[in-house]
PDB file of N, CA and C in Angstrom:
ATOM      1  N   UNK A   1     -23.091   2.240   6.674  1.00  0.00           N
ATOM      2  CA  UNK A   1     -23.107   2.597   5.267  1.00  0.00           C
ATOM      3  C   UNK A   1     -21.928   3.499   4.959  1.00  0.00           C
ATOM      4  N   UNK A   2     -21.753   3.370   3.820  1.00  0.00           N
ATOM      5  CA  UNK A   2     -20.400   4.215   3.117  1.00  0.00           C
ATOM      6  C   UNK A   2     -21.012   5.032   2.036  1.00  0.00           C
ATOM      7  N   UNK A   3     -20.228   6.087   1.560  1.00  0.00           N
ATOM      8  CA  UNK A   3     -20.631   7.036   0.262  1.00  0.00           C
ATOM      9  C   UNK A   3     -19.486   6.562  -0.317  1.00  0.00           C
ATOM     10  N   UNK A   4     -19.537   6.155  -1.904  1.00  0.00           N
ATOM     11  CA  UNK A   4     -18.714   6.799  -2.951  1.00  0.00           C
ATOM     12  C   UNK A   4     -18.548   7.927  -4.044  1.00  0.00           C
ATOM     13  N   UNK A   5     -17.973   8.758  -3.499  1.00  0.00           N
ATOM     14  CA  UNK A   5     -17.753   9.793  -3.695  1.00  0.00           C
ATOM     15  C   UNK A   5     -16.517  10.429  -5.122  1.00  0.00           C
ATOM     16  N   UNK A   6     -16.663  11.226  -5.507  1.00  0.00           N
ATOM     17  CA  UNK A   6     -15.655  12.033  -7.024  1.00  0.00           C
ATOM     18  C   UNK A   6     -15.280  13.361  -6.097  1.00  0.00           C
ATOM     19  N   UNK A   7     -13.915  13.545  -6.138  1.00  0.00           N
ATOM     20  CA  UNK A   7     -13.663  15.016  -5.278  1.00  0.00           C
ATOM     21  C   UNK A   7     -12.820  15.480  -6.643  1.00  0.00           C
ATOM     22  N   UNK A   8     -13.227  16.510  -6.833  1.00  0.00           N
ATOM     23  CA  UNK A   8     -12.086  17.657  -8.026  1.00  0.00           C
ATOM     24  C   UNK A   8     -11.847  19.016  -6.908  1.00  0.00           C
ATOM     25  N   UNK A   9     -10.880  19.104  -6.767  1.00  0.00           N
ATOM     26  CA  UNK A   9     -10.047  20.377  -6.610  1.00  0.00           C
ATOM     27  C   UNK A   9     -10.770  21.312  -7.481  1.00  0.00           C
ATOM     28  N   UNK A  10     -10.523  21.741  -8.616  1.00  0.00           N
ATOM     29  CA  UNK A  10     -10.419  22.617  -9.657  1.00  0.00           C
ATOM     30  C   UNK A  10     -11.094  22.184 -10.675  1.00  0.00           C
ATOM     31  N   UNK A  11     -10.962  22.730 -11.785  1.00  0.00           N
ATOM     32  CA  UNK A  11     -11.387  22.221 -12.888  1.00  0.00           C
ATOM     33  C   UNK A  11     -10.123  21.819 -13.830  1.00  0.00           C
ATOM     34  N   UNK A  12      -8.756  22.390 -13.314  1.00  0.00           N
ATOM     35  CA  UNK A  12      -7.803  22.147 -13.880  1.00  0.00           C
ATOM     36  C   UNK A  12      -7.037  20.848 -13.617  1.00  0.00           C
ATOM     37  N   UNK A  13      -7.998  20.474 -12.429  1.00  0.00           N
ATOM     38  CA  UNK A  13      -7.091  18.917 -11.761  1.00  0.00           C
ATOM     39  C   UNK A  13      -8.077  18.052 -12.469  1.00  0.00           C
ATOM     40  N   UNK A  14      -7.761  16.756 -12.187  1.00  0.00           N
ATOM     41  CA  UNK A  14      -8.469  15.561 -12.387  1.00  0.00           C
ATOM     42  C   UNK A  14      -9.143  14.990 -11.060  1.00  0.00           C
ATOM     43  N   UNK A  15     -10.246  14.438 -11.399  1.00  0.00           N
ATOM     44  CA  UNK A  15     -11.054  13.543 -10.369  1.00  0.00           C
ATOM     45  C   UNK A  15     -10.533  12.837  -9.580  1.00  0.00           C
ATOM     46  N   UNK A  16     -10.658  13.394  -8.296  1.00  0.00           N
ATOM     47  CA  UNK A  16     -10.623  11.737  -7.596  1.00  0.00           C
ATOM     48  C   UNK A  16     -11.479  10.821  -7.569  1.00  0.00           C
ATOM     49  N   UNK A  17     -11.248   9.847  -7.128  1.00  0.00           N
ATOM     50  CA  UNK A  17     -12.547   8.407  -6.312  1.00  0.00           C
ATOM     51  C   UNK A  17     -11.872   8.159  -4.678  1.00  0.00           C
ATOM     52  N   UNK A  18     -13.148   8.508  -3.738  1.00  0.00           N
ATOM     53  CA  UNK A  18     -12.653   8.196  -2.744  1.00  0.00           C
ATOM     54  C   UNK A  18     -14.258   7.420  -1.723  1.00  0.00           C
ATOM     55  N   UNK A  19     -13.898   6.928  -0.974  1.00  0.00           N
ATOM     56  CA  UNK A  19     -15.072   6.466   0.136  1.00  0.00           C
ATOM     57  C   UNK A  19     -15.214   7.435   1.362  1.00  0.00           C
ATOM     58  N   UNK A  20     -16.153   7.799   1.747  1.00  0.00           N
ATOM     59  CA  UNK A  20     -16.844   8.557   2.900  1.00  0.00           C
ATOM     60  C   UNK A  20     -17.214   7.534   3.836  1.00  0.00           C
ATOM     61  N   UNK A  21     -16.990   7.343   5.339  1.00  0.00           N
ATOM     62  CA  UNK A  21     -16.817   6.458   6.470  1.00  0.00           C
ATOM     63  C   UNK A  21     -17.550   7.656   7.471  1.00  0.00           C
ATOM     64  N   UNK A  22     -18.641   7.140   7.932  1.00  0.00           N
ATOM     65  CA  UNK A  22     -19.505   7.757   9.020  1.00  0.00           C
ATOM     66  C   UNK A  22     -18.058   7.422   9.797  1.00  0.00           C
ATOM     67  N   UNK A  23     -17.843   8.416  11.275  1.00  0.00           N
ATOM     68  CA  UNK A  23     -17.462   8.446  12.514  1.00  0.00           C
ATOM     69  C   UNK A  23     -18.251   8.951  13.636  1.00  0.00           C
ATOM     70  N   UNK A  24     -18.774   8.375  14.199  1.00  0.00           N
ATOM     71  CA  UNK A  24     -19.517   8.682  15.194  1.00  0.00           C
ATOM     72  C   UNK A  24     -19.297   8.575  16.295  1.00  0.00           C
ATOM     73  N   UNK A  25     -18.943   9.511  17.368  1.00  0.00           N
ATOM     74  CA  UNK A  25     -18.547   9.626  18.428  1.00  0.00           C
ATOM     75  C   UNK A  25     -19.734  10.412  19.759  1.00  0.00           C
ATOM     76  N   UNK A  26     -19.356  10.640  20.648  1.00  0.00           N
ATOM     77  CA  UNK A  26     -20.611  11.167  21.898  1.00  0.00           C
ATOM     78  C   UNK A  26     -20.046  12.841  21.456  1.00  0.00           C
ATOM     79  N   UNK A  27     -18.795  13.148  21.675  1.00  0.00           N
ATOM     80  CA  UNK A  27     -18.771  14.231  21.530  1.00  0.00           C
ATOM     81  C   UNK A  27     -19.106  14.746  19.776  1.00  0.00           C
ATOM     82  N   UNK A  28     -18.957  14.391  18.883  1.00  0.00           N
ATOM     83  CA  UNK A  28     -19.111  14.904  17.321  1.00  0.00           C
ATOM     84  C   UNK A  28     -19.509  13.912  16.311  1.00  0.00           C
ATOM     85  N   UNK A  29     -19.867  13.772  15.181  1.00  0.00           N
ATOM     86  CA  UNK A  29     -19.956  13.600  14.104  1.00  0.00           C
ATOM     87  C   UNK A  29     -19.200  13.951  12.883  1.00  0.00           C
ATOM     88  N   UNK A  30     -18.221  13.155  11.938  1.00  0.00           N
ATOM     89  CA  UNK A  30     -17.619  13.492  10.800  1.00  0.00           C
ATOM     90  C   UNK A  30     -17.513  12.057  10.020  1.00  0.00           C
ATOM     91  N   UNK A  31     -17.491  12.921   8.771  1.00  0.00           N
ATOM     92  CA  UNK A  31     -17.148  11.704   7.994  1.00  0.00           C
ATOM     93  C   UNK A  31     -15.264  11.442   7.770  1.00  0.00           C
ATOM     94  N   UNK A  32     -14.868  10.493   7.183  1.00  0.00           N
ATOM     95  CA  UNK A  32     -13.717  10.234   7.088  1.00  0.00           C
ATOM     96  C   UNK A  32     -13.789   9.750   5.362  1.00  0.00           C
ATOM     97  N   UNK A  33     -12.695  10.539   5.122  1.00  0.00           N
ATOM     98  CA  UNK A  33     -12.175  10.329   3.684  1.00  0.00           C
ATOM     99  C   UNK A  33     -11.081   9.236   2.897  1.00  0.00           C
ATOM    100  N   UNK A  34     -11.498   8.697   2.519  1.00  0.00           N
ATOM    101  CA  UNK A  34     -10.515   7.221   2.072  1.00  0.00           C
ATOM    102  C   UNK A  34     -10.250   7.662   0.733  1.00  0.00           C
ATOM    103  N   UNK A  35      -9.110   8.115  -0.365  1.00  0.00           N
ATOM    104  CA  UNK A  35      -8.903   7.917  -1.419  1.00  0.00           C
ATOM    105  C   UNK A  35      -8.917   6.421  -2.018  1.00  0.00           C
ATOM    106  N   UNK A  36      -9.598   6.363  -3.555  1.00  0.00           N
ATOM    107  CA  UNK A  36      -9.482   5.213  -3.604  1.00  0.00           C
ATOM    108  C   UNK A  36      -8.453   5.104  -5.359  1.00  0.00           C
ATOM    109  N   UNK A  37      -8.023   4.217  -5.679  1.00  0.00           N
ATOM    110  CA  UNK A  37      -7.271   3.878  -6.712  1.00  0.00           C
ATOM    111  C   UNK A  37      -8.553   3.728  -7.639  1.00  0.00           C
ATOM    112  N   UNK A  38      -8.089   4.441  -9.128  1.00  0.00           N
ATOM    113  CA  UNK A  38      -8.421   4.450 -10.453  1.00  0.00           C
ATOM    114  C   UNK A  38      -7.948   3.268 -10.603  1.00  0.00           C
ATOM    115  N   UNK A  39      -8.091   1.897 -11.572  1.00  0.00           N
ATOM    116  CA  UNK A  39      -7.783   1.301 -12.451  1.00  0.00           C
ATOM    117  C   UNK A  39      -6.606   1.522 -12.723  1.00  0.00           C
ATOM    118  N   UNK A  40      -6.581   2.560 -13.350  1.00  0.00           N
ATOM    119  CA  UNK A  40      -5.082   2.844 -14.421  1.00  0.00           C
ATOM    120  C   UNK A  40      -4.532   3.273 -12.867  1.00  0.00           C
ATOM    121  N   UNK A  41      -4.334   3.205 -12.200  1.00  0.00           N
ATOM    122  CA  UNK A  41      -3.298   3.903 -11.092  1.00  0.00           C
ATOM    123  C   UNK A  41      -2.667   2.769 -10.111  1.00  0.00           C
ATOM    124  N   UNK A  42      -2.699   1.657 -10.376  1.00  0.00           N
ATOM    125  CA  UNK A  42      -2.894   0.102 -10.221  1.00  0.00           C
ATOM    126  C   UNK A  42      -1.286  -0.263 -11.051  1.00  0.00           C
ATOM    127  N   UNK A  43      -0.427  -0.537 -10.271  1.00  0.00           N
ATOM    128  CA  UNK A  43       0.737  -0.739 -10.964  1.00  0.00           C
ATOM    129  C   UNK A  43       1.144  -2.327 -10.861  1.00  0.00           C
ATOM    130  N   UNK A  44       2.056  -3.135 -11.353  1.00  0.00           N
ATOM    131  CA  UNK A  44       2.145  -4.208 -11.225  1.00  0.00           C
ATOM    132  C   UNK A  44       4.076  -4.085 -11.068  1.00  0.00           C
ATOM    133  N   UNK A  45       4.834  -4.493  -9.877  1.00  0.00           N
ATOM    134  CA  UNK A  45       6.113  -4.587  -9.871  1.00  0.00           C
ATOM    135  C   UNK A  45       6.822  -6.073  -9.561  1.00  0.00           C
ATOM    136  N   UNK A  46       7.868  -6.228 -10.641  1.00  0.00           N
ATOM    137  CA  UNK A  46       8.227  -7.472 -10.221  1.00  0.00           C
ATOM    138  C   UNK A  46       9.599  -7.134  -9.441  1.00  0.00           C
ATOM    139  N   UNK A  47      10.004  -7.653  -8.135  1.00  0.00           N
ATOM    140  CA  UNK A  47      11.387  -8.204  -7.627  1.00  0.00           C
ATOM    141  C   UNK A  47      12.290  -8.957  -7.918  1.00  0.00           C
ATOM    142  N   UNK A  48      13.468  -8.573  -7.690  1.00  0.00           N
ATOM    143  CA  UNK A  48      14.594  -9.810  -7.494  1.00  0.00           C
ATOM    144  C   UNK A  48      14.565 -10.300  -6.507  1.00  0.00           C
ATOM    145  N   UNK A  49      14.724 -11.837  -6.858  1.00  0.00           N
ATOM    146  CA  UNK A  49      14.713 -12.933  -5.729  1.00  0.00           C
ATOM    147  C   UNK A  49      15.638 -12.200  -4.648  1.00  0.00           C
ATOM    148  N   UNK A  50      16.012 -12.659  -3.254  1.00  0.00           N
ATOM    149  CA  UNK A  50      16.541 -12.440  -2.054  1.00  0.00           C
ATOM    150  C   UNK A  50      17.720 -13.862  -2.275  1.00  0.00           C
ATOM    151  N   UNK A  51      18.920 -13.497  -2.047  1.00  0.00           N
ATOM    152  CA  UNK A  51      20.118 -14.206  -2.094  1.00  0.00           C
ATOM    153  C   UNK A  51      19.965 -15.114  -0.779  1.00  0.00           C
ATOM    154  N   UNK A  52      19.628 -16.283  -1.229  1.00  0.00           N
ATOM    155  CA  UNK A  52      19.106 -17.839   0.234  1.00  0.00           C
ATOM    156  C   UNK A  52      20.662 -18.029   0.711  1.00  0.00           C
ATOM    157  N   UNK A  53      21.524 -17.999   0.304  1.00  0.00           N
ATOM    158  CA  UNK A  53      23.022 -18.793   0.277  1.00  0.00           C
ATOM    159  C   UNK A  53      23.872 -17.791   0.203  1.00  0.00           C
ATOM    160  N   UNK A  54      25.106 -18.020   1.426  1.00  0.00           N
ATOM    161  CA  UNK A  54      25.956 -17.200   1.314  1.00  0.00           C
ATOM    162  C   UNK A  54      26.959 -17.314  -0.090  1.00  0.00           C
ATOM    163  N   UNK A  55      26.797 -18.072  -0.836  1.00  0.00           N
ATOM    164  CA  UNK A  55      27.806 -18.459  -2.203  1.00  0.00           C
ATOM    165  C   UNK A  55      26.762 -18.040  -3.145  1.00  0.00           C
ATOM    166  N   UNK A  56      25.737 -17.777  -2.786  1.00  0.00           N
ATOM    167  CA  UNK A  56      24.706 -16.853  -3.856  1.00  0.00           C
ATOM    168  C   UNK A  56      25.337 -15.325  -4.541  1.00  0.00           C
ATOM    169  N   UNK A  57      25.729 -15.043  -5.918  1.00  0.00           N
ATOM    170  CA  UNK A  57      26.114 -14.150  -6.219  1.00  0.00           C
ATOM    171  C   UNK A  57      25.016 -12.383  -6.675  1.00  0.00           C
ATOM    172  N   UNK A  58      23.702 -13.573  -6.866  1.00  0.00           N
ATOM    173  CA  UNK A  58      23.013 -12.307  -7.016  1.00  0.00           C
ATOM    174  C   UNK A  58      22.379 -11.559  -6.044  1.00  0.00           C
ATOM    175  N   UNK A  59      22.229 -10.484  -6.204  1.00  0.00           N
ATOM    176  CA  UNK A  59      21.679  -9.085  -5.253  1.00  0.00           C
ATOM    177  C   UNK A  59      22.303  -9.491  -3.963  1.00  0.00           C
ATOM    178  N   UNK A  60      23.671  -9.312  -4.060  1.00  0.00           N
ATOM    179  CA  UNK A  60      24.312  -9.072  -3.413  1.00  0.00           C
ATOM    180  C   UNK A  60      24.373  -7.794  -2.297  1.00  0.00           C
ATOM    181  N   UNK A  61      24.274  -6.393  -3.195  1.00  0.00           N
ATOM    182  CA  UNK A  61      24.290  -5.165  -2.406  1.00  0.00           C
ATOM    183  C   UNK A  61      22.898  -5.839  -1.271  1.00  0.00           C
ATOM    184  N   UNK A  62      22.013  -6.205  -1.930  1.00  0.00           N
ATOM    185  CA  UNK A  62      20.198  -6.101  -1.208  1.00  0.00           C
ATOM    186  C   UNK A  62      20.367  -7.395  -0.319  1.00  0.00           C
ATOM    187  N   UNK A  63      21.616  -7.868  -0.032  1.00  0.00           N
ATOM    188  CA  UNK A  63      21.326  -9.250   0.988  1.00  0.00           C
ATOM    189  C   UNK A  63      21.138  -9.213   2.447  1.00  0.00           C
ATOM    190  N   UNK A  64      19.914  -9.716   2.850  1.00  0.00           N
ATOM    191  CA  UNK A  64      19.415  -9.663   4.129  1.00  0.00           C
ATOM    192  C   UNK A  64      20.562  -9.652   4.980  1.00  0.00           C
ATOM    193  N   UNK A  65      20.119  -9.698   6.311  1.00  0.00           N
ATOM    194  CA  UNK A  65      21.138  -9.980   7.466  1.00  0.00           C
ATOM    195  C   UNK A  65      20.425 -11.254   8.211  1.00  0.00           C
ATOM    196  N   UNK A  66      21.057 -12.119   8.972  1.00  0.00           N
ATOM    197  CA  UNK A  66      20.611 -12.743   9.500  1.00  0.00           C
ATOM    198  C   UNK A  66      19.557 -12.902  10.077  1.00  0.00           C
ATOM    199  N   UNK A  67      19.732 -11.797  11.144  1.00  0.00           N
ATOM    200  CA  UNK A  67      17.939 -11.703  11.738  1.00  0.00           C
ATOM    201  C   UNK A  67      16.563 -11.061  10.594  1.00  0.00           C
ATOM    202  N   UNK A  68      16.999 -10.705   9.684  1.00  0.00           N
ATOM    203  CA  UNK A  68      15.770 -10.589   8.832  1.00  0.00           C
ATOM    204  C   UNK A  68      15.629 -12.024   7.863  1.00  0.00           C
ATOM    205  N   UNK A  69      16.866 -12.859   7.237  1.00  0.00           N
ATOM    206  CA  UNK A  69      16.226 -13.943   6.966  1.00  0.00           C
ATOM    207  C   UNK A  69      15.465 -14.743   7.987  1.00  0.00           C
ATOM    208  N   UNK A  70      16.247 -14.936   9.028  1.00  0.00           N
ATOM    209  CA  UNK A  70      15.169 -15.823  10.069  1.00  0.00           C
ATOM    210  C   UNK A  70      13.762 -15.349  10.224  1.00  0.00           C
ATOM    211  N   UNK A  71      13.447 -14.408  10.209  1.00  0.00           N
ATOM    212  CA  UNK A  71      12.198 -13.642  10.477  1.00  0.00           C
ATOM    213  C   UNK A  71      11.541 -14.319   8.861  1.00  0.00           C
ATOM    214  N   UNK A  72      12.178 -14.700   8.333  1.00  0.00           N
ATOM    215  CA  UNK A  72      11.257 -14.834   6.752  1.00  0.00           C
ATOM    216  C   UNK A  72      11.186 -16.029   6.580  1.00  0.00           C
ATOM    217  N   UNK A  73      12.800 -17.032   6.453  1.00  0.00           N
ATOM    218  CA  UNK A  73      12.349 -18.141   6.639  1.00  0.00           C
ATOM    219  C   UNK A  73      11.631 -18.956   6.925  1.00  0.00           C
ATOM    220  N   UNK A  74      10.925 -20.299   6.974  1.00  0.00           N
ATOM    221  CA  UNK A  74      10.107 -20.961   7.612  1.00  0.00           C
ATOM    222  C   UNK A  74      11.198 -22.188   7.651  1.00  0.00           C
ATOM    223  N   UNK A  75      11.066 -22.724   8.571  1.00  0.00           N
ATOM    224  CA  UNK A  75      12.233 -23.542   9.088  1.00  0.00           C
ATOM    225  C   UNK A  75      11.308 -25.090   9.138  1.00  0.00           C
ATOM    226  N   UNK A  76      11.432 -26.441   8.575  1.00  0.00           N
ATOM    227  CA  UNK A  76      10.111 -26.913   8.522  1.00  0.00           C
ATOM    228  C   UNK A  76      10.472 -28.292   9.074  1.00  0.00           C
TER     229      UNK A  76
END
């Protein structure tokens, strides 16, 4: 079982949301604290594509190196 839990610092901070995780061990007992994301704290980011072709002009500065395209590629 898990707790969901509200932690405030202060009264001057805002709420957290976090989960409580039994740990149970021979020598002790504790729980473990997981912060969890608000809704609104949930961002959405879009990327620029990755330059496939060396005659590719965009994102140039951000262009892989060889061994990291191969690592991404799928070769088929």
């Amino acid at each position: 079982m898990v707790a969901i839990v509200r932690k405030v610092y202060s009264a001057a901070s805002g709420p957290k949301l976090g989960c409580l995780i039994p740990h149970i061990k021979t020598e002790y007992e504790c729980l473990i604290y997981v912060e969890l994301p608000f809704r609104e704290d949930i961002r959405q980011f879009t990327f620029g594509s990755l330059p496939i072709t060396e005659d590719s002009k965009a994102n140039v500065k951000n262009a892989p190196s060889a061994d990291q395209l191969k690592a991404v590629v799928i070769n088929h």
